[in-house]
Protein backbone atom coordinates (compact mmCIF):
# COMPACT_ATOMS: atom_id res chain seq x y z
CA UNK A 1 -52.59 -5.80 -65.36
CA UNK A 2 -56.08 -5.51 -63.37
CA UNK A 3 -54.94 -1.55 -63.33
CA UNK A 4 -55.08 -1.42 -67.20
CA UNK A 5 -58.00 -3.43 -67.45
CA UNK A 6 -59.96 -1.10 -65.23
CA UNK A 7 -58.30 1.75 -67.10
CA UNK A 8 -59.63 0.15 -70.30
CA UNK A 9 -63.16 -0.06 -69.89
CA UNK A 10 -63.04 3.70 -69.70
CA UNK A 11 -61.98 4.26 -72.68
CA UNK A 12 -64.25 3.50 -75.91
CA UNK A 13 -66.95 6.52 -74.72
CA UNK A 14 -66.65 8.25 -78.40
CA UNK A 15 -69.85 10.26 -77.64
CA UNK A 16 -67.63 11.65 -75.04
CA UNK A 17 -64.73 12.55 -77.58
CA UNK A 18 -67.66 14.36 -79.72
CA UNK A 19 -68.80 16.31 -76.35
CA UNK A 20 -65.85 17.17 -75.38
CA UNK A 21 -64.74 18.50 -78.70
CA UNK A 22 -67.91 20.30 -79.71
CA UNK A 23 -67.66 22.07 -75.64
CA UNK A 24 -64.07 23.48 -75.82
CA UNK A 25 -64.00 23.76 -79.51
CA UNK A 26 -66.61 26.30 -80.06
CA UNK A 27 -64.20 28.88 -78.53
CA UNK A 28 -62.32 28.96 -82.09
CA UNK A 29 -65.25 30.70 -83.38
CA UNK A 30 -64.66 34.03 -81.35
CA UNK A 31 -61.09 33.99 -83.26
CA UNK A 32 -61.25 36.11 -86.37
CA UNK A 33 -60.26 33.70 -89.73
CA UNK A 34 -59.46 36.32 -92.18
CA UNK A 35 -56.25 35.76 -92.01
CA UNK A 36 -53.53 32.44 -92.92
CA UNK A 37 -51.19 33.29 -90.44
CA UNK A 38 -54.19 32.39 -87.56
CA UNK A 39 -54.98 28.99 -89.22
CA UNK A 40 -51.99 27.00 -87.86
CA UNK A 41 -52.32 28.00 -84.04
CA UNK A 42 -56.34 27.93 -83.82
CA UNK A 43 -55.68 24.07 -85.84
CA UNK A 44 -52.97 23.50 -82.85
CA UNK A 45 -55.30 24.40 -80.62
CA UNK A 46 -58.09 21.98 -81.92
CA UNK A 47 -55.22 19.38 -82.07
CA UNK A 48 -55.03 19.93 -78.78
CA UNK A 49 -58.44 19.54 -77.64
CA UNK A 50 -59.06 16.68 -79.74
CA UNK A 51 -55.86 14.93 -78.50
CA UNK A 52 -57.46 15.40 -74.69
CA UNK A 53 -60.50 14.04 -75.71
CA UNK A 54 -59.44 10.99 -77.58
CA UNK A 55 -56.99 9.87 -74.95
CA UNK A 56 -59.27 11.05 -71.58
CA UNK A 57 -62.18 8.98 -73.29
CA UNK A 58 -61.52 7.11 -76.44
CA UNK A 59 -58.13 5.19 -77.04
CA UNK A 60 -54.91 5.74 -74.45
CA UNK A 61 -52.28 6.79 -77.04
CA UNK A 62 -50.02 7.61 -74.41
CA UNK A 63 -50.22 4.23 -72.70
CA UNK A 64 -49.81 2.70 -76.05
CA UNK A 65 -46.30 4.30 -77.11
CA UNK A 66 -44.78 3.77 -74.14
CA UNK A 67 -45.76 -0.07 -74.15
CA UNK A 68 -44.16 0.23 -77.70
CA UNK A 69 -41.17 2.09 -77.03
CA UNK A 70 -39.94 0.54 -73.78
CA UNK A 71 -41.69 -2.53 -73.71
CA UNK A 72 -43.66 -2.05 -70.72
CA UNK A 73 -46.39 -0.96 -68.97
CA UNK A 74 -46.35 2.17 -66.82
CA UNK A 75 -48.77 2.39 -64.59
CA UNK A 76 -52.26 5.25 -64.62
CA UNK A 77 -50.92 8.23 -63.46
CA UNK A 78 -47.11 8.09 -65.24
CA UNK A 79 -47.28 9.61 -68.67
CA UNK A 80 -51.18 8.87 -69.13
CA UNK A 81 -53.99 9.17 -67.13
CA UNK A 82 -54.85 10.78 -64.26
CA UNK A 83 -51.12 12.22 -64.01
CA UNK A 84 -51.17 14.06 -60.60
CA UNK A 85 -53.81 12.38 -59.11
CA UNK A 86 -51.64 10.09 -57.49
CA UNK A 87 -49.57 13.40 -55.85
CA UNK A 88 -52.43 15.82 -55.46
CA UNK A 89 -55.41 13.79 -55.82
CA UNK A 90 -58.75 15.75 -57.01
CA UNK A 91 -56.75 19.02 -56.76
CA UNK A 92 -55.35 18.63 -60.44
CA UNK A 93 -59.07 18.76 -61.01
CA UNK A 94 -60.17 21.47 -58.81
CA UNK A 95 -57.08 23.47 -59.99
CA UNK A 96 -57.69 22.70 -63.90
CA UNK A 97 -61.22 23.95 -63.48
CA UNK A 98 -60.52 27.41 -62.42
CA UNK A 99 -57.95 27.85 -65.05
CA UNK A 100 -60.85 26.99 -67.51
CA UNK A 101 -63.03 28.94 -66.46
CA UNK A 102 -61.12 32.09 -65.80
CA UNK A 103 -59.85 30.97 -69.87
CA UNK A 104 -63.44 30.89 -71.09
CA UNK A 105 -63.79 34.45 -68.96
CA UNK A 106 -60.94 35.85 -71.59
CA UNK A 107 -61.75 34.48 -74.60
CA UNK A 108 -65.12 36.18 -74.07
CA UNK A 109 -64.04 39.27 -72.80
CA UNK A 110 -61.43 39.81 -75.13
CA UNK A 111 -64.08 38.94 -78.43
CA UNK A 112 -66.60 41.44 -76.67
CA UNK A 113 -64.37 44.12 -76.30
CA UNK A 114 -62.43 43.47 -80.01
CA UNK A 115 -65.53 42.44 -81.84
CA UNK A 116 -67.34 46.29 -80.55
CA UNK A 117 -64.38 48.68 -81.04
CA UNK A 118 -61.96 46.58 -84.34
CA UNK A 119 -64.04 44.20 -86.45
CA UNK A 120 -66.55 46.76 -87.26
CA UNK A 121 -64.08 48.38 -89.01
CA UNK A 122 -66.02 47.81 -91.79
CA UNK A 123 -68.90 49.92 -91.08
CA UNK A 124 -66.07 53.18 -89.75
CA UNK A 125 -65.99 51.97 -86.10
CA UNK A 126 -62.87 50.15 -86.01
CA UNK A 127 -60.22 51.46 -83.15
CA UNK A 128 -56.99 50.85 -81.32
CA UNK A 129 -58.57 48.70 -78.41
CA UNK A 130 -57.62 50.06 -74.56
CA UNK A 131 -60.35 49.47 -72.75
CA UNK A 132 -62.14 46.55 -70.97
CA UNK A 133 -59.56 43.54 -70.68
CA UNK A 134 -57.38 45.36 -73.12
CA UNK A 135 -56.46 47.69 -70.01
CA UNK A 136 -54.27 44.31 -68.75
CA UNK A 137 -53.21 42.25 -70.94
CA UNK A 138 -52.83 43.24 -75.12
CA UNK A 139 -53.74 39.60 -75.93
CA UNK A 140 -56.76 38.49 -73.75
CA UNK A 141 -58.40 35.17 -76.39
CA UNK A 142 -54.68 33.71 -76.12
CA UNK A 143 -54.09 34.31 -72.37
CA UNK A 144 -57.27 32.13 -72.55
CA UNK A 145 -56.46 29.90 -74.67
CA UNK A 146 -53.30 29.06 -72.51
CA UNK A 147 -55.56 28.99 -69.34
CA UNK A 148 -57.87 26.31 -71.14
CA UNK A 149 -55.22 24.06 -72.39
CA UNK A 150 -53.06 24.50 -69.14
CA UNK A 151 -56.60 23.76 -66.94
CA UNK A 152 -56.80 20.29 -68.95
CA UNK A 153 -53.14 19.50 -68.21
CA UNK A 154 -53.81 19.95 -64.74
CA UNK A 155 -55.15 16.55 -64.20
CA UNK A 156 -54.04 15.08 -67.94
CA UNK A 157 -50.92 16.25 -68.99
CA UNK A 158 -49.42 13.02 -71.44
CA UNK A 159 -47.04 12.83 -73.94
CA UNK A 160 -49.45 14.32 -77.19
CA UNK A 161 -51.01 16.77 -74.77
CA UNK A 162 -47.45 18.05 -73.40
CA UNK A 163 -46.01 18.29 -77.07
CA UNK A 164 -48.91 19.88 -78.36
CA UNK A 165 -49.08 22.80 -75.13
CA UNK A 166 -45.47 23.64 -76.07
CA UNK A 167 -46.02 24.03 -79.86
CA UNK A 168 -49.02 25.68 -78.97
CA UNK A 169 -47.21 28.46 -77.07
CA UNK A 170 -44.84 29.12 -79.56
CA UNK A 171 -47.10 29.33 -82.42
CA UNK A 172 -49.72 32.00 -80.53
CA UNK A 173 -46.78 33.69 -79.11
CA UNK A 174 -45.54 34.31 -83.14
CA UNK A 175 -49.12 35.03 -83.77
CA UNK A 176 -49.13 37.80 -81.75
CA UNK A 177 -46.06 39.38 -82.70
CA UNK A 178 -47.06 39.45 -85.97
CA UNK A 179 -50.09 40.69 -85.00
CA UNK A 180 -48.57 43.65 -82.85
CA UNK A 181 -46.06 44.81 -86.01
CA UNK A 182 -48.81 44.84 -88.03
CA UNK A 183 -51.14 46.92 -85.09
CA UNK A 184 -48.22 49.60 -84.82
CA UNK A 185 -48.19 50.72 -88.60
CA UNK A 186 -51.85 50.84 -88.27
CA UNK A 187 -52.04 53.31 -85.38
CA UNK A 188 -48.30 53.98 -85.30
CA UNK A 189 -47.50 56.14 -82.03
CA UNK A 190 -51.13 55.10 -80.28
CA UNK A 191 -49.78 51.69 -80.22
CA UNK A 192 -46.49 52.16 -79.98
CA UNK A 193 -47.44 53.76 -76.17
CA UNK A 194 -50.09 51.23 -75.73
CA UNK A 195 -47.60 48.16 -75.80
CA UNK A 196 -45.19 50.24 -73.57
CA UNK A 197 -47.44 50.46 -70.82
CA UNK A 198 -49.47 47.12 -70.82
CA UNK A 199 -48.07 43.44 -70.38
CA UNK A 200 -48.56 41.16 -73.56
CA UNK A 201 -50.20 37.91 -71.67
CA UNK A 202 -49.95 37.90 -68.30
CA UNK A 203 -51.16 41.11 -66.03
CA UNK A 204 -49.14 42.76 -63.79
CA UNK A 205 -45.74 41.08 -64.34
CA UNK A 206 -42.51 42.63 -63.59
């Protein structure tokens, strides 16, 4: 019981939530909007953040349904909480970090390099984009949006968060074929080649 109320008088620090969710969710605004089909997955993705923030900061959800489901109380660390910091200690933390930041790095990159050679299309600039990131990986702001959401589970990975990561995947990955059908009767052969020779999210792989 003493480890709950410890845990307890952590939680309550809603100028924390705000923080948290006004750092991480800015990144939705280097997604383009013109379009329904992005709506769902950039909303999962602010589910997501929100979710971390709320539970690292405001109430323990995960603590909560688990006390309602079973009964009892698992201790910080199983299902909510730190969750590897008992196993790993501050590497969940270390670890998380660098898949942030190298996130943040992609979501950047990729808007950069998309925002310079596509969305001008307006003004007769728009192009198949190769270069930059593009060389890598054909879908550089989701690879980052992976790393970011995988770099908070790190240290944090309950029950909403874990849910929420796995409908996250599936919804970007969906996203992005769509995305790629609609790319290849655009530019037709040009794209066609491109996909061939470059990995979809992850550089590199076999």
């Amino acid at each position: 019981m003493s480890t709950i109320g410890e845990a307890a008088s952590e939680f309550g620090m809603w100028w924390a939530v705000l923080t948290w969710i006004v750092i991480f969710g800015v990144f939705i605004l280097f997604m383009p909007f013109y379009k329904k089909s992005q709506l769902k997955p950039t909303g999962t993705y602010l589910a997501f953040i929100v979710a971390m923030a709320v539970e690292m900061f405001g109430v323990p959800f995960s603590m909560y349904i688990i006390g309602w489901l079973f009964g009892i109380w698992l201790p910080e660390g199983v299902l909510w909480g730190h969750t590897l910091g008992q196993y790993i200690g501050l590497w969940g933390m270390y670890i998380g970090i660098i898949f942030m930041l190298l996130g943040i790095a992609l979501v950047i990159l990729g808007w950069k390099q998309i925002h310079k050679d596509y969305w001008s299309k307006e003004s007769g600039q728009g192009k198949l984009v190769t270069g930059g990131i593009y060389r890598f990986i054909r879908h550089p702001q989701y690879t980052g949006f992976f790393l970011i959401t995988l770099g908070m589970m790190c240290e944090w990975a309950t029950i909403p968060l874990i849910l929420l990561y796995g409908l996250l995947l599936f919804l970007y990955y969906g996203l992005a074929r769509r995305e790629e059908k609609e790319l290849e009767q655009e530019f037709g052969k040009d794209y066609a080649e491109y996909k061939q020779k470059t990995k979809m999210f992850i550089p590199f792989v076999i």
